[in-house]
N, C-alpha and C. Protein backbone atom coordinates (compact mmCIF):
# COMPACT_ATOMS: atom_id res chain seq x y z
N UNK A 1 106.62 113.66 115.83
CA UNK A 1 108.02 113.26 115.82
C UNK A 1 108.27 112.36 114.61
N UNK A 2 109.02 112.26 113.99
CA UNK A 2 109.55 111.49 112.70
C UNK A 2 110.24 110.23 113.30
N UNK A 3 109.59 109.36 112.43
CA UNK A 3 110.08 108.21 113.18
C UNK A 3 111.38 107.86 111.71
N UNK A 4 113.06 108.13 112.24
CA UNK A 4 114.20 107.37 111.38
C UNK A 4 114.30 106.34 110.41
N UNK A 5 113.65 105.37 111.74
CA UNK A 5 113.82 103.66 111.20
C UNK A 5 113.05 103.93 109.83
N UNK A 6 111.74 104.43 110.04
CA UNK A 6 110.29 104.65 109.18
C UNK A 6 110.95 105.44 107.62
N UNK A 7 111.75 106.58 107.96
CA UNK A 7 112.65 107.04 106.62
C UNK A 7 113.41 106.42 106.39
N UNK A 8 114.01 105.76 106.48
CA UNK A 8 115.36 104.79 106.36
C UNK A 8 114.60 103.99 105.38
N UNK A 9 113.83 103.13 106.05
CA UNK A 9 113.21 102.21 105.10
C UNK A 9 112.36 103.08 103.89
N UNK A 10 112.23 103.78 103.71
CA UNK A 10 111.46 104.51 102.56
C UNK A 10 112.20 104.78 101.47
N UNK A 11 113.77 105.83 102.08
CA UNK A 11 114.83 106.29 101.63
C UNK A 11 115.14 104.75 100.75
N UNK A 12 115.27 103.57 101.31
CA UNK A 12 115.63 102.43 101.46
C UNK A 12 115.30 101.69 100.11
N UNK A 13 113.94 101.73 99.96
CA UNK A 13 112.96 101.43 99.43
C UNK A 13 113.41 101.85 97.71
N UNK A 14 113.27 103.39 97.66
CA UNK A 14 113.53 104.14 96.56
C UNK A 14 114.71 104.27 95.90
N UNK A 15 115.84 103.62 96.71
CA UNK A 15 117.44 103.36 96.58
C UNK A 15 116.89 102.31 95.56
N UNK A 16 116.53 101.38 96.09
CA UNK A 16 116.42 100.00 95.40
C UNK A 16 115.78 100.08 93.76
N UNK A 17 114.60 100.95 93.50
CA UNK A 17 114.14 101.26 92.64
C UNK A 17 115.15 101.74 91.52
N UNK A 18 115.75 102.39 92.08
CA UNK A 18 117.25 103.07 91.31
C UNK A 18 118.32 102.17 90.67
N UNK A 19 118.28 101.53 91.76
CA UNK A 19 119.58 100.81 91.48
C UNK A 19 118.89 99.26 90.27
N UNK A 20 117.14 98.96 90.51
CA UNK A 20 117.08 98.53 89.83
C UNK A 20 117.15 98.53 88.56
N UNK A 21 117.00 99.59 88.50
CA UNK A 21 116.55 100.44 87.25
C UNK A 21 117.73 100.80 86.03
N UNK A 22 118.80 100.80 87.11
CA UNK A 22 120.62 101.03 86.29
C UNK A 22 120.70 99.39 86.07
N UNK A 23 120.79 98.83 86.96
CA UNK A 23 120.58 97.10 86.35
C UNK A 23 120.56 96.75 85.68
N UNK A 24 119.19 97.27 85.07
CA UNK A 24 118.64 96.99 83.76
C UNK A 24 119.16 97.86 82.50
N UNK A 25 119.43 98.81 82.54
CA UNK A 25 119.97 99.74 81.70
C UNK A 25 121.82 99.56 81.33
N UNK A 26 122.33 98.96 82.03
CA UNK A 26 123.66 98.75 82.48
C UNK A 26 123.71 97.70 82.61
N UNK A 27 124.04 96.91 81.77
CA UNK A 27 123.83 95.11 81.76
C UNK A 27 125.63 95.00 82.08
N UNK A 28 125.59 94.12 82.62
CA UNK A 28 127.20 93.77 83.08
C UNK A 28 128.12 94.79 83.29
N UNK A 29 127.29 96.01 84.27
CA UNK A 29 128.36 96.91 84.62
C UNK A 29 128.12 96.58 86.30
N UNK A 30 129.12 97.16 87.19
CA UNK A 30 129.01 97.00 88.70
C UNK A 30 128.35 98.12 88.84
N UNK A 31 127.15 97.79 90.03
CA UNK A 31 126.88 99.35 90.08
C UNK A 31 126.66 99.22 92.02
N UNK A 32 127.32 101.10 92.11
CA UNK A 32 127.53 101.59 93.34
C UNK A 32 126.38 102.21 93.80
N UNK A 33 126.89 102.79 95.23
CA UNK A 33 125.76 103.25 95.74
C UNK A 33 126.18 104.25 97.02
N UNK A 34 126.45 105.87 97.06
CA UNK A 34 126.92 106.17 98.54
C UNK A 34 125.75 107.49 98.35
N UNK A 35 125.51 107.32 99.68
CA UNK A 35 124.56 108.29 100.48
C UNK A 35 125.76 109.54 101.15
N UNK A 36 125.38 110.89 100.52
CA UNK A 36 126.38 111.69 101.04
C UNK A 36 125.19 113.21 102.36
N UNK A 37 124.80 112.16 103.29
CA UNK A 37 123.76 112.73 103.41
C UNK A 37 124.13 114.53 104.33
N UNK A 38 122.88 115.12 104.52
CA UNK A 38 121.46 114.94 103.58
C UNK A 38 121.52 115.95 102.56
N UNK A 39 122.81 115.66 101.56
CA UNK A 39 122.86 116.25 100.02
C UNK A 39 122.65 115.59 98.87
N UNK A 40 123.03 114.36 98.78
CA UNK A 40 123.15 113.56 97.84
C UNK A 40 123.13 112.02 97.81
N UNK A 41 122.43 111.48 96.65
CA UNK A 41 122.23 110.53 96.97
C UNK A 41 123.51 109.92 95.51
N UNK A 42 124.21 108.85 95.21
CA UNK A 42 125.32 109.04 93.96
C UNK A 42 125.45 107.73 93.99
N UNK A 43 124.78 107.44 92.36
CA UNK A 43 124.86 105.96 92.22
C UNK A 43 126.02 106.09 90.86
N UNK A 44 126.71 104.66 91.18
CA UNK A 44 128.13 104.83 89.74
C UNK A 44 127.58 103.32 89.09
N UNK A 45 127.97 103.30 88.28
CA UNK A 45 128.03 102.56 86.82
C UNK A 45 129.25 101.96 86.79
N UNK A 46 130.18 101.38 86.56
CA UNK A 46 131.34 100.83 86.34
C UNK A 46 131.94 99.30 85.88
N UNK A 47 132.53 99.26 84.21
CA UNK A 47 132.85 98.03 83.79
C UNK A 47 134.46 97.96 83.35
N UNK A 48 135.39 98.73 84.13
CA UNK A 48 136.52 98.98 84.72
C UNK A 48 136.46 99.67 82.88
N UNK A 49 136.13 99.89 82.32
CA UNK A 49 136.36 100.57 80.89
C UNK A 49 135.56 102.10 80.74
N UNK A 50 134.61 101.47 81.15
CA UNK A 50 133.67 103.08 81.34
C UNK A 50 133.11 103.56 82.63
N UNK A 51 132.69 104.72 82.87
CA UNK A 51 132.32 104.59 84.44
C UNK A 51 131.09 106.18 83.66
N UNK A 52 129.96 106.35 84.43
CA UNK A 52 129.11 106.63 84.73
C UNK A 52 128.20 106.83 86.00
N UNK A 53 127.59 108.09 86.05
CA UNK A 53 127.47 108.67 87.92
C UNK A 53 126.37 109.41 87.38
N UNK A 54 125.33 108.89 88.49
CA UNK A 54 124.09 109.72 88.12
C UNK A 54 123.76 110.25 89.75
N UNK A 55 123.45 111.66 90.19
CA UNK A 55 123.54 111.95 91.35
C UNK A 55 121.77 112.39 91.41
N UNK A 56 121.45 112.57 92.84
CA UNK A 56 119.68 112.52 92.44
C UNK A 56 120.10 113.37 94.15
N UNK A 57 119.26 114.77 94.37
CA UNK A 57 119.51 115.22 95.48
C UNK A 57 118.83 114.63 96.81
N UNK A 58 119.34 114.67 98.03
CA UNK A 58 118.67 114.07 99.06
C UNK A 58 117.29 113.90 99.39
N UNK A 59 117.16 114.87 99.23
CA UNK A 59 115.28 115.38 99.54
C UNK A 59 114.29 114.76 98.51
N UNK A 60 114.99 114.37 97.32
CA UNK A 60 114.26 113.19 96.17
C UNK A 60 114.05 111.92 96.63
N UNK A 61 114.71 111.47 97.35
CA UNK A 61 114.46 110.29 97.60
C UNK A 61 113.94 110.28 99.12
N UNK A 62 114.02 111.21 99.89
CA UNK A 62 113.83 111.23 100.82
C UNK A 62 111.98 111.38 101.43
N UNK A 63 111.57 112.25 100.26
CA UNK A 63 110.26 112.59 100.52
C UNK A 63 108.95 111.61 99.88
N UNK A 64 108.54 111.79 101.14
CA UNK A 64 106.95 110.59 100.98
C UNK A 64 106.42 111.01 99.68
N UNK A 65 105.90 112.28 99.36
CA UNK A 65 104.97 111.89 98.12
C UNK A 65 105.89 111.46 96.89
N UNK A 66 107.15 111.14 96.76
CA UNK A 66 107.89 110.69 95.39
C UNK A 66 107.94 108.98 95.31
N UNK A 67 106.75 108.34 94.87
CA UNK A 67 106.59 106.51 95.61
C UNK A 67 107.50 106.44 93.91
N UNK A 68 107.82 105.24 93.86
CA UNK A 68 108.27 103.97 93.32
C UNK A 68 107.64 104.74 91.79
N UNK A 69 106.66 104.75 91.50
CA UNK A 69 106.16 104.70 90.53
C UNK A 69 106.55 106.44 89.90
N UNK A 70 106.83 107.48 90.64
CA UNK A 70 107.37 108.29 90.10
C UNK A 70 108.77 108.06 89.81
N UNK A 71 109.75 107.77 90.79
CA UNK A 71 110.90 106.80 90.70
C UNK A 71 111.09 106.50 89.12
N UNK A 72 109.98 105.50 88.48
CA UNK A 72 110.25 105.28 87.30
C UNK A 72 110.10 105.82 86.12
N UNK A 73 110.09 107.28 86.32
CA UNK A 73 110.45 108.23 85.55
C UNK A 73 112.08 108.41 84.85
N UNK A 74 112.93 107.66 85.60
CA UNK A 74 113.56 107.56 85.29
C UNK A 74 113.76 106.95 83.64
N UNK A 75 112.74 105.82 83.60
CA UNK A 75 113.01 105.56 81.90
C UNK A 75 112.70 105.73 80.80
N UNK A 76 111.08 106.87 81.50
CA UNK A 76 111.00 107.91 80.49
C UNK A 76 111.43 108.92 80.20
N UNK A 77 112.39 109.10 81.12
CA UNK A 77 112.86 110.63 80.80
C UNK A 77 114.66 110.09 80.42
N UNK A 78 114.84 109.11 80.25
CA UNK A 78 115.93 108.50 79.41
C UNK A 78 117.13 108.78 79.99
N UNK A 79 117.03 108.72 81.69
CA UNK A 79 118.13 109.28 82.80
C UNK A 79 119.25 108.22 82.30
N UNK A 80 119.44 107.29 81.50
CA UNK A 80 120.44 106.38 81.14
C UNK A 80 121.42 106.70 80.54
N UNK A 81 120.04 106.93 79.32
CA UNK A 81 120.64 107.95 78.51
C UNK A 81 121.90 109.29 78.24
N UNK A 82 120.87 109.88 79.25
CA UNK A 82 121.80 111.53 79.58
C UNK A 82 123.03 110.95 80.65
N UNK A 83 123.13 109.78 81.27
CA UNK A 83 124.24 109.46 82.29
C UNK A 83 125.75 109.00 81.29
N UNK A 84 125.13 108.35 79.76
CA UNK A 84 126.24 108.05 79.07
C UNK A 84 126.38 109.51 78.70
N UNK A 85 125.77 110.21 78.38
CA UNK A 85 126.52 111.58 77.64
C UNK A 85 126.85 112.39 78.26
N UNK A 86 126.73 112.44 79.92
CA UNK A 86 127.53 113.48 80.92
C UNK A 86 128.71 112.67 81.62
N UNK A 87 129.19 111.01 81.01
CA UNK A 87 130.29 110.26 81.66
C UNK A 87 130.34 110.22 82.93
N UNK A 88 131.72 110.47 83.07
CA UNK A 88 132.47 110.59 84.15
C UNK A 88 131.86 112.10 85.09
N UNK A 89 131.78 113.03 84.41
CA UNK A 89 131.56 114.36 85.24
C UNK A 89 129.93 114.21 86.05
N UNK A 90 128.82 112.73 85.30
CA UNK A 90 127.80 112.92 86.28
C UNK A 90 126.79 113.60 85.51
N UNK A 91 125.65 112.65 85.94
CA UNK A 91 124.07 113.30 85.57
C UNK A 91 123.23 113.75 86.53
N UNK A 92 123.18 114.97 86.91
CA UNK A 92 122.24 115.05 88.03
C UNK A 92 120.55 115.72 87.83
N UNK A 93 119.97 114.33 88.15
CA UNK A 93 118.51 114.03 88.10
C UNK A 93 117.79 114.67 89.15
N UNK A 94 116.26 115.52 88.53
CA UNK A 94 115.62 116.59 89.09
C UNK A 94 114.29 115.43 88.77
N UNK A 95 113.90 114.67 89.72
CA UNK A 95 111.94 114.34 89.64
C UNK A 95 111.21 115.68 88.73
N UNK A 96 110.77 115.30 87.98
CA UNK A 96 109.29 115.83 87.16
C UNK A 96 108.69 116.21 87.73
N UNK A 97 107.12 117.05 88.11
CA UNK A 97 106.14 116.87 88.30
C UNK A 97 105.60 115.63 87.99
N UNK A 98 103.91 115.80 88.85
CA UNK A 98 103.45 114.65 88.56
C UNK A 98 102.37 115.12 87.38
């Protein structure tokens, strides 16, 4: 049986990684966060001048073998990056292999 609480906090976990991660990349922008489950996970960027949306599908964040440290693939693969040059319409991020 799958224990919720047990994904929640995982799901939970890997949110945070994300959102740290735009933080840092996005210095003095607000950044969002809605769970459109179980399709999407859609974090926004926003400094009421520019806005930026990077969407990452459910099952990415959702699944045990993708820890923290794949997560930070994000700043090698320059997901910041590609989020300023797809704007407003959205970057949607596919995990690598390992």
């Amino acid at each position: 049986m799958v224990d919720l609480a047990d994904d929640a906090s995982w799901i939970n976990k890997n949110v945070q990684v994300v959102t740290n991660y735009l933080t840092k990349e996005f210095e003095n922008f607000a950044i969002g966060y809605h769970a459109d489950r179980p399709l999407t996970h859609t974090f926004t960027v926003n400094n009421e001048k520019k806005f930026f949306k990077l969407v990452i599908g459910w099952p990415t964040l959702a699944d045990r073998t993708v820890t923290s440290e794949r997560i930070n693939r994000l700043l090698t693969e320059e997901v910041a990056q590609e989020m300023r040059l797809h704007g407003e319409n959205g970057y949607r991020w596919t995990i690598s292999e390992p």
